[in-house]
PDB file of N, CA and C in Angstrom:
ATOM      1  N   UNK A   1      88.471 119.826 131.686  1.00  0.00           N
ATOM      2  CA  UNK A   1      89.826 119.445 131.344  1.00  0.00           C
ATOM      3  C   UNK A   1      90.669 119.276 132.610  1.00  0.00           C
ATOM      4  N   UNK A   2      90.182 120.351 133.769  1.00  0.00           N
ATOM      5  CA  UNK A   2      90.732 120.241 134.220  1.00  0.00           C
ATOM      6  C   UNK A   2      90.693 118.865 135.413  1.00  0.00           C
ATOM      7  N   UNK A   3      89.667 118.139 135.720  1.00  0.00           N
ATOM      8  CA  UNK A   3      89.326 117.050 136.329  1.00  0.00           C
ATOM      9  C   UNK A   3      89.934 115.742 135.433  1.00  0.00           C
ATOM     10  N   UNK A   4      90.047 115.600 134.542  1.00  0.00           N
ATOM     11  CA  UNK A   4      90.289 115.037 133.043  1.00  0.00           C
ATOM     12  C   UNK A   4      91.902 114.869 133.823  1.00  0.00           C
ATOM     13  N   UNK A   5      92.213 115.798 133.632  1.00  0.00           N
ATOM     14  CA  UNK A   5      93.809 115.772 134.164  1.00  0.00           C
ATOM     15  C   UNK A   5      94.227 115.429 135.435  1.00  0.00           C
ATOM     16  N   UNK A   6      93.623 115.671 136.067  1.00  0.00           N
ATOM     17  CA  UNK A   6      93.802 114.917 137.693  1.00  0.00           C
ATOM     18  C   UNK A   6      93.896 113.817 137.705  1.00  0.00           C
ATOM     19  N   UNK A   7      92.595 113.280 137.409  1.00  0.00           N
ATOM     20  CA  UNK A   7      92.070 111.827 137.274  1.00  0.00           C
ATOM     21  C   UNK A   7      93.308 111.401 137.160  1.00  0.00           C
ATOM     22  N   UNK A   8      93.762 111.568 135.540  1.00  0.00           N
ATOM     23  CA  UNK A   8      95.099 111.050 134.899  1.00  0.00           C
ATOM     24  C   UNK A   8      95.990 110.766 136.077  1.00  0.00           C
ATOM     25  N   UNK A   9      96.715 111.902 136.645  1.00  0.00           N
ATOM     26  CA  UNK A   9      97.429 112.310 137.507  1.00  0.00           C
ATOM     27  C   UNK A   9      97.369 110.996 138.774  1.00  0.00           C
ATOM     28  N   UNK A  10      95.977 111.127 139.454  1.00  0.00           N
ATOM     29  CA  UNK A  10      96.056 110.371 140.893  1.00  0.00           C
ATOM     30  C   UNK A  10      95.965 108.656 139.998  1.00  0.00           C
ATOM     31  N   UNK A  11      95.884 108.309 138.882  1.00  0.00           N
ATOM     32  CA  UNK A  11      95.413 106.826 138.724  1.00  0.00           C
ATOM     33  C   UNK A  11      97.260 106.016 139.246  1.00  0.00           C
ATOM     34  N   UNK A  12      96.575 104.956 139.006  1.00  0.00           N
ATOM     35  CA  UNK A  12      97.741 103.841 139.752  1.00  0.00           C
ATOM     36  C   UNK A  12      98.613 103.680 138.317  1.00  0.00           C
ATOM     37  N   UNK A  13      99.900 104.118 138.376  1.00  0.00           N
ATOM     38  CA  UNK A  13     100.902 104.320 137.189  1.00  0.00           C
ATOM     39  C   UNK A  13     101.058 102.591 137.183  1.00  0.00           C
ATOM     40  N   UNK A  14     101.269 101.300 138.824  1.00  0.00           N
ATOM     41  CA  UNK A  14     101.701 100.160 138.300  1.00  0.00           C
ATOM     42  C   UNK A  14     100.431  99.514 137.850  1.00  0.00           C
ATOM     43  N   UNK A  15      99.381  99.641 137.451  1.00  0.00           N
ATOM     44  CA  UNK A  15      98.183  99.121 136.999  1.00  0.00           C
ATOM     45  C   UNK A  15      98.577  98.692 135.728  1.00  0.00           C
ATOM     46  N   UNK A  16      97.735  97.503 135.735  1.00  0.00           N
ATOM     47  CA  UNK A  16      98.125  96.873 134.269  1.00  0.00           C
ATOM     48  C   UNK A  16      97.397  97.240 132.780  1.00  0.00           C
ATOM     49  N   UNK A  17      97.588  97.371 131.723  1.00  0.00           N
ATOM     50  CA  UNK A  17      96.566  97.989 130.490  1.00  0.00           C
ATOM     51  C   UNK A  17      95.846  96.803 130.379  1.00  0.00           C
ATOM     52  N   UNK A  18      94.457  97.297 129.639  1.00  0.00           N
ATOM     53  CA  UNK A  18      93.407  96.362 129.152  1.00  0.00           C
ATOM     54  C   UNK A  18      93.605  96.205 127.875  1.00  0.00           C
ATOM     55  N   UNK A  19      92.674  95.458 127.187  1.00  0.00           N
ATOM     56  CA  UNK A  19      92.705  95.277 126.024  1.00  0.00           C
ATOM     57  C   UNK A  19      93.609  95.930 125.044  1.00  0.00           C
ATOM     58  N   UNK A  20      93.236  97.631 125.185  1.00  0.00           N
ATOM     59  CA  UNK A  20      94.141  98.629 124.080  1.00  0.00           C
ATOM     60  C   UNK A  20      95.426  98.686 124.297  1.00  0.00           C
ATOM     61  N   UNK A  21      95.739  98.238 125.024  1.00  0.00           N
ATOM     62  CA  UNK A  21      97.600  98.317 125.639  1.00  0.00           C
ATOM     63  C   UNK A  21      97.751  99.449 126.106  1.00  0.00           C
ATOM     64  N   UNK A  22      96.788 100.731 126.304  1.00  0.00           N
ATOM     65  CA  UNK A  22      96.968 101.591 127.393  1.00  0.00           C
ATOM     66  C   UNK A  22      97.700 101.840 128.261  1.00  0.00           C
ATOM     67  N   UNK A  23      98.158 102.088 129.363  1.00  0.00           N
ATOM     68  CA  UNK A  23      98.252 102.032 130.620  1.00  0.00           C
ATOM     69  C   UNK A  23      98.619 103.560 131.109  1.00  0.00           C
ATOM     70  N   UNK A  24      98.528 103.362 132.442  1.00  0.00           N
ATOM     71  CA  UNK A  24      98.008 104.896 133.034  1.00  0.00           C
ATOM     72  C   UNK A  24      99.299 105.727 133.200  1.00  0.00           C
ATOM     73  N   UNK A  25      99.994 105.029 133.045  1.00  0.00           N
ATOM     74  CA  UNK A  25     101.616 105.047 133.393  1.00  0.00           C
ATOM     75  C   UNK A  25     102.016 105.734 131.413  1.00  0.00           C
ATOM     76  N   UNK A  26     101.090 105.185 130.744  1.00  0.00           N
ATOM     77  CA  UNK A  26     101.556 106.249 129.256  1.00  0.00           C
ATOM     78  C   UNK A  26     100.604 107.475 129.393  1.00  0.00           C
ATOM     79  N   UNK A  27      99.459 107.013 129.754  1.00  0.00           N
ATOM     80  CA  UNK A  27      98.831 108.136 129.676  1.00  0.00           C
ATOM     81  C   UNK A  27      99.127 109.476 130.539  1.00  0.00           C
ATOM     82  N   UNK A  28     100.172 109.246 131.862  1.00  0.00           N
ATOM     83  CA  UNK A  28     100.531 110.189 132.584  1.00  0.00           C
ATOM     84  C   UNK A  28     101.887 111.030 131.326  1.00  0.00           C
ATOM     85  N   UNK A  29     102.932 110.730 130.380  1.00  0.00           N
ATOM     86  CA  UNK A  29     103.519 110.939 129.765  1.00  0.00           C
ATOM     87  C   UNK A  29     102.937 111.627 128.456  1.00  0.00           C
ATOM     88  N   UNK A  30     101.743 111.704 128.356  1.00  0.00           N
ATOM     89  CA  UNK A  30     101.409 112.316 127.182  1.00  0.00           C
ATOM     90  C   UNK A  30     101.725 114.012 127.226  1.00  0.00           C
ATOM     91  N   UNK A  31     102.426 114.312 125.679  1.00  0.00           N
ATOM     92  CA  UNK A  31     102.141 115.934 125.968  1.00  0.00           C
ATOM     93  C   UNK A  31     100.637 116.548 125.223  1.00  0.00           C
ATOM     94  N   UNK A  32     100.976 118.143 126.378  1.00  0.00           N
ATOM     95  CA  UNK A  32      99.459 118.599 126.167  1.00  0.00           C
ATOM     96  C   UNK A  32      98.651 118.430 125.211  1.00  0.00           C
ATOM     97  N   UNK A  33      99.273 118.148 123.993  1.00  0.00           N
ATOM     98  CA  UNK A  33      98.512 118.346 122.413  1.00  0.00           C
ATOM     99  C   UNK A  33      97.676 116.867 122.992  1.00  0.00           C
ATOM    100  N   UNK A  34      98.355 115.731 123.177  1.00  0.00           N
ATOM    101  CA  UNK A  34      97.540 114.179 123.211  1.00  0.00           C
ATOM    102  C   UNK A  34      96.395 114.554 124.099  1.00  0.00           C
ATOM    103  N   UNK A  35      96.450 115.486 125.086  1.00  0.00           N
ATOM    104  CA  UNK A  35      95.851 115.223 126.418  1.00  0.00           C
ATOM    105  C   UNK A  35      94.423 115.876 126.014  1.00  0.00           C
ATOM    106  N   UNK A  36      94.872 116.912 125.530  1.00  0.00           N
ATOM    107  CA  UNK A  36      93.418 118.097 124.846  1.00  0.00           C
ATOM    108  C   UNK A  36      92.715 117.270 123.585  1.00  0.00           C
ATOM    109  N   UNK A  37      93.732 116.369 123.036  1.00  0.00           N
ATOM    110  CA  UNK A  37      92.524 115.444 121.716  1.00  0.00           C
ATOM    111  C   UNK A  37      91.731 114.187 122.301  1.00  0.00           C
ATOM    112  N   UNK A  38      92.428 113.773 123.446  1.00  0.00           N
ATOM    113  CA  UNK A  38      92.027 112.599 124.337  1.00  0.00           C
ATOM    114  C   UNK A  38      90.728 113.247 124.891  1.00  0.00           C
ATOM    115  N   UNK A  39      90.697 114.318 125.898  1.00  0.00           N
ATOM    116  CA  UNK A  39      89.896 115.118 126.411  1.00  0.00           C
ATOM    117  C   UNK A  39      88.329 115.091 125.413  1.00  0.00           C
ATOM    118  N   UNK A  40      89.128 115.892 124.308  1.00  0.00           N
ATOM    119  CA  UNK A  40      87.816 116.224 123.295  1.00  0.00           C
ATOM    120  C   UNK A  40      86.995 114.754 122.711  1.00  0.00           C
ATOM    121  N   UNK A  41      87.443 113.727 122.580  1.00  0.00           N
ATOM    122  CA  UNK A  41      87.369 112.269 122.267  1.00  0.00           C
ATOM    123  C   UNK A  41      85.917 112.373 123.408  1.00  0.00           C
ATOM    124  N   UNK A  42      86.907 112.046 124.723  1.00  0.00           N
ATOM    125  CA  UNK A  42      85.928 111.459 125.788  1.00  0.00           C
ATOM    126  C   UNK A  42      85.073 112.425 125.709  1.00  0.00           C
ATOM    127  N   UNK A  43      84.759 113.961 125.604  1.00  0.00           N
ATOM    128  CA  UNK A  43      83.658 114.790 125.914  1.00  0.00           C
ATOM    129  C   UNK A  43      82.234 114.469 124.575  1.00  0.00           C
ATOM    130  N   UNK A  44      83.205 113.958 123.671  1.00  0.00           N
ATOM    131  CA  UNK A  44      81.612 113.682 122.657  1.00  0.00           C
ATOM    132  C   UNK A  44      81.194 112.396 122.822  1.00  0.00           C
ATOM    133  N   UNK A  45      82.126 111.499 123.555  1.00  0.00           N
ATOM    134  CA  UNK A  45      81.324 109.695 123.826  1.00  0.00           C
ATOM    135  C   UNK A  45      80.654 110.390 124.821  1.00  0.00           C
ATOM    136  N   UNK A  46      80.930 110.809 125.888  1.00  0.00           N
ATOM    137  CA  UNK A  46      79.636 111.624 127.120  1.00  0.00           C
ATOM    138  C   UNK A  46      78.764 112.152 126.497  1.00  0.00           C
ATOM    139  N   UNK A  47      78.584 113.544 125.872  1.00  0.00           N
ATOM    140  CA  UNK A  47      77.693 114.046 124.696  1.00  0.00           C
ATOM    141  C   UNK A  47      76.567 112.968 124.304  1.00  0.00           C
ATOM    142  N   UNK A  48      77.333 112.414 123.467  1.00  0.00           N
ATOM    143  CA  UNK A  48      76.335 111.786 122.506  1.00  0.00           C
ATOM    144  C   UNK A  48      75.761 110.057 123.356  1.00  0.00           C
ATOM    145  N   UNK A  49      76.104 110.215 124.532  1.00  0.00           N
ATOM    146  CA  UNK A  49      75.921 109.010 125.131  1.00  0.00           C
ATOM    147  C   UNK A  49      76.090 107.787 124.280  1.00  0.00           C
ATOM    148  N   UNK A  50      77.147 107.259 123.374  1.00  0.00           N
ATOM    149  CA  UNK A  50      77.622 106.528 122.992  1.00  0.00           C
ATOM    150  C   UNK A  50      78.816 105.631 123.639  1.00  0.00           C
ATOM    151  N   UNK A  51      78.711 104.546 124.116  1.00  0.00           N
ATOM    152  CA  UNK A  51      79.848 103.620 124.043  1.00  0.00           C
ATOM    153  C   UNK A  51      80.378 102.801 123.290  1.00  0.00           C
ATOM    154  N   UNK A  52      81.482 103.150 123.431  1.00  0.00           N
ATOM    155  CA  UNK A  52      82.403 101.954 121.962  1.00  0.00           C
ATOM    156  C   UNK A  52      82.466 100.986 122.342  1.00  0.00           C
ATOM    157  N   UNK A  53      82.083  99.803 121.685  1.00  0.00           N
ATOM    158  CA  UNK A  53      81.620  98.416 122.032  1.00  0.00           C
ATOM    159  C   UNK A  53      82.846  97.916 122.492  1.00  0.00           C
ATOM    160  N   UNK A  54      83.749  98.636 122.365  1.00  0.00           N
ATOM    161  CA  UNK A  54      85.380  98.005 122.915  1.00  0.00           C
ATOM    162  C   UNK A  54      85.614  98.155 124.427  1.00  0.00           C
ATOM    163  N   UNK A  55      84.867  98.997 124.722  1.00  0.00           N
ATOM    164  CA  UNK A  55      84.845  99.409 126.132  1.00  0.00           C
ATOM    165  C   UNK A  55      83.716  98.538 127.263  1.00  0.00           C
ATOM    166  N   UNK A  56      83.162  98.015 126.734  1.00  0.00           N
ATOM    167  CA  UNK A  56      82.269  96.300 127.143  1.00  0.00           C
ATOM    168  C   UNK A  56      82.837  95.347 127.114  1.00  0.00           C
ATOM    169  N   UNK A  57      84.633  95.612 127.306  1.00  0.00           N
ATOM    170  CA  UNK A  57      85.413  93.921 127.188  1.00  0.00           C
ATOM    171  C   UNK A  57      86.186  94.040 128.133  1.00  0.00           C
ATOM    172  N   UNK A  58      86.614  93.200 128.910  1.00  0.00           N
ATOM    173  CA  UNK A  58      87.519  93.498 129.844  1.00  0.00           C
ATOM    174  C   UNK A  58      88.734  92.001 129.753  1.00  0.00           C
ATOM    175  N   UNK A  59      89.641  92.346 130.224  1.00  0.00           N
ATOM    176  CA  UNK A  59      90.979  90.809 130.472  1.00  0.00           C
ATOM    177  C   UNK A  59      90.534  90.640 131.870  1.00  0.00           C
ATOM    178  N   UNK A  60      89.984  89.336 132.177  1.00  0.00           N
ATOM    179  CA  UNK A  60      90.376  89.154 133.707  1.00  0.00           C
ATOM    180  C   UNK A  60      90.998  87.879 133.511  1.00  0.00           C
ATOM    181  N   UNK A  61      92.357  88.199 134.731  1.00  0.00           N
ATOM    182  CA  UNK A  61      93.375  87.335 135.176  1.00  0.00           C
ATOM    183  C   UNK A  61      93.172  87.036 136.635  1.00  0.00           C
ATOM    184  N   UNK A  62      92.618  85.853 136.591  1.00  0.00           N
ATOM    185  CA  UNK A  62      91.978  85.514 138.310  1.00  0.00           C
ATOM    186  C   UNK A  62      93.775  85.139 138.929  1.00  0.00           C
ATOM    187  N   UNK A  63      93.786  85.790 139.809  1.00  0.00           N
ATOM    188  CA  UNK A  63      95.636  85.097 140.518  1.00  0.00           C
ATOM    189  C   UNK A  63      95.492  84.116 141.413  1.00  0.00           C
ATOM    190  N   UNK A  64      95.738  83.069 141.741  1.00  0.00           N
ATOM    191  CA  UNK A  64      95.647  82.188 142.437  1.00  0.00           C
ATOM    192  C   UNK A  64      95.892  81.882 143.840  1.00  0.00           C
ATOM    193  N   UNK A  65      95.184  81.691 144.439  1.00  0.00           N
ATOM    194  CA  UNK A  65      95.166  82.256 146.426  1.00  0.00           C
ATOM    195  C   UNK A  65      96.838  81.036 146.945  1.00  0.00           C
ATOM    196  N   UNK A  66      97.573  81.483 147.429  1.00  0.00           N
ATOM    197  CA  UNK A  66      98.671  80.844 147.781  1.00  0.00           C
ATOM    198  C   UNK A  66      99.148  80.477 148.895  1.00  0.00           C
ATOM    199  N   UNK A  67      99.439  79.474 149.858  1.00  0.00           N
ATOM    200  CA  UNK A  67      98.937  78.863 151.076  1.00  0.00           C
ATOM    201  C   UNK A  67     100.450  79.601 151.804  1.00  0.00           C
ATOM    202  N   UNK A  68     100.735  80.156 152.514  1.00  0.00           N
ATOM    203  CA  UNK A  68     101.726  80.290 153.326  1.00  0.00           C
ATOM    204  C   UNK A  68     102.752  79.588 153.344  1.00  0.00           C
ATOM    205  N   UNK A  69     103.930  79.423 153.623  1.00  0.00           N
ATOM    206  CA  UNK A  69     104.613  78.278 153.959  1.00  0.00           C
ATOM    207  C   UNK A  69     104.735  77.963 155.430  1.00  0.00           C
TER     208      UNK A  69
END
């Protein structure tokens, strides 16, 4: 839990959300109750070595290289 929470802690708050509308910047705002059901979530997808097929999708937004002026 307690690495669980760090993680949270050091990620990049201006990072943009994926698919779920996430972002690290809500997930730093959660109180303890969210953080300990989030926690228990991720410890049985590890467990049971299961991935949620949702987590095999990603948004990529290629940005476009921009010439100086």
């Amino acid at each position: 839990m307690q690495k669980f929470r760090k993680h949270i802690r050091k990620a990049p708050s201006g990072s943009v959300p994926g698919p779920s509308g996430l972002s690290y910047a809500m997930m730093k705002e959660w109180p303890e109750s969210v953080l300990v059901r989030a926690h228990a979530a991720v410890q049985v997808i590890w467990e049971e070595k299961i991935i949620p097929v949702c987590w095999n999708k990603k948004w990529l937004f290629p940005k476009p290289k921009i010439q100086p002026d």
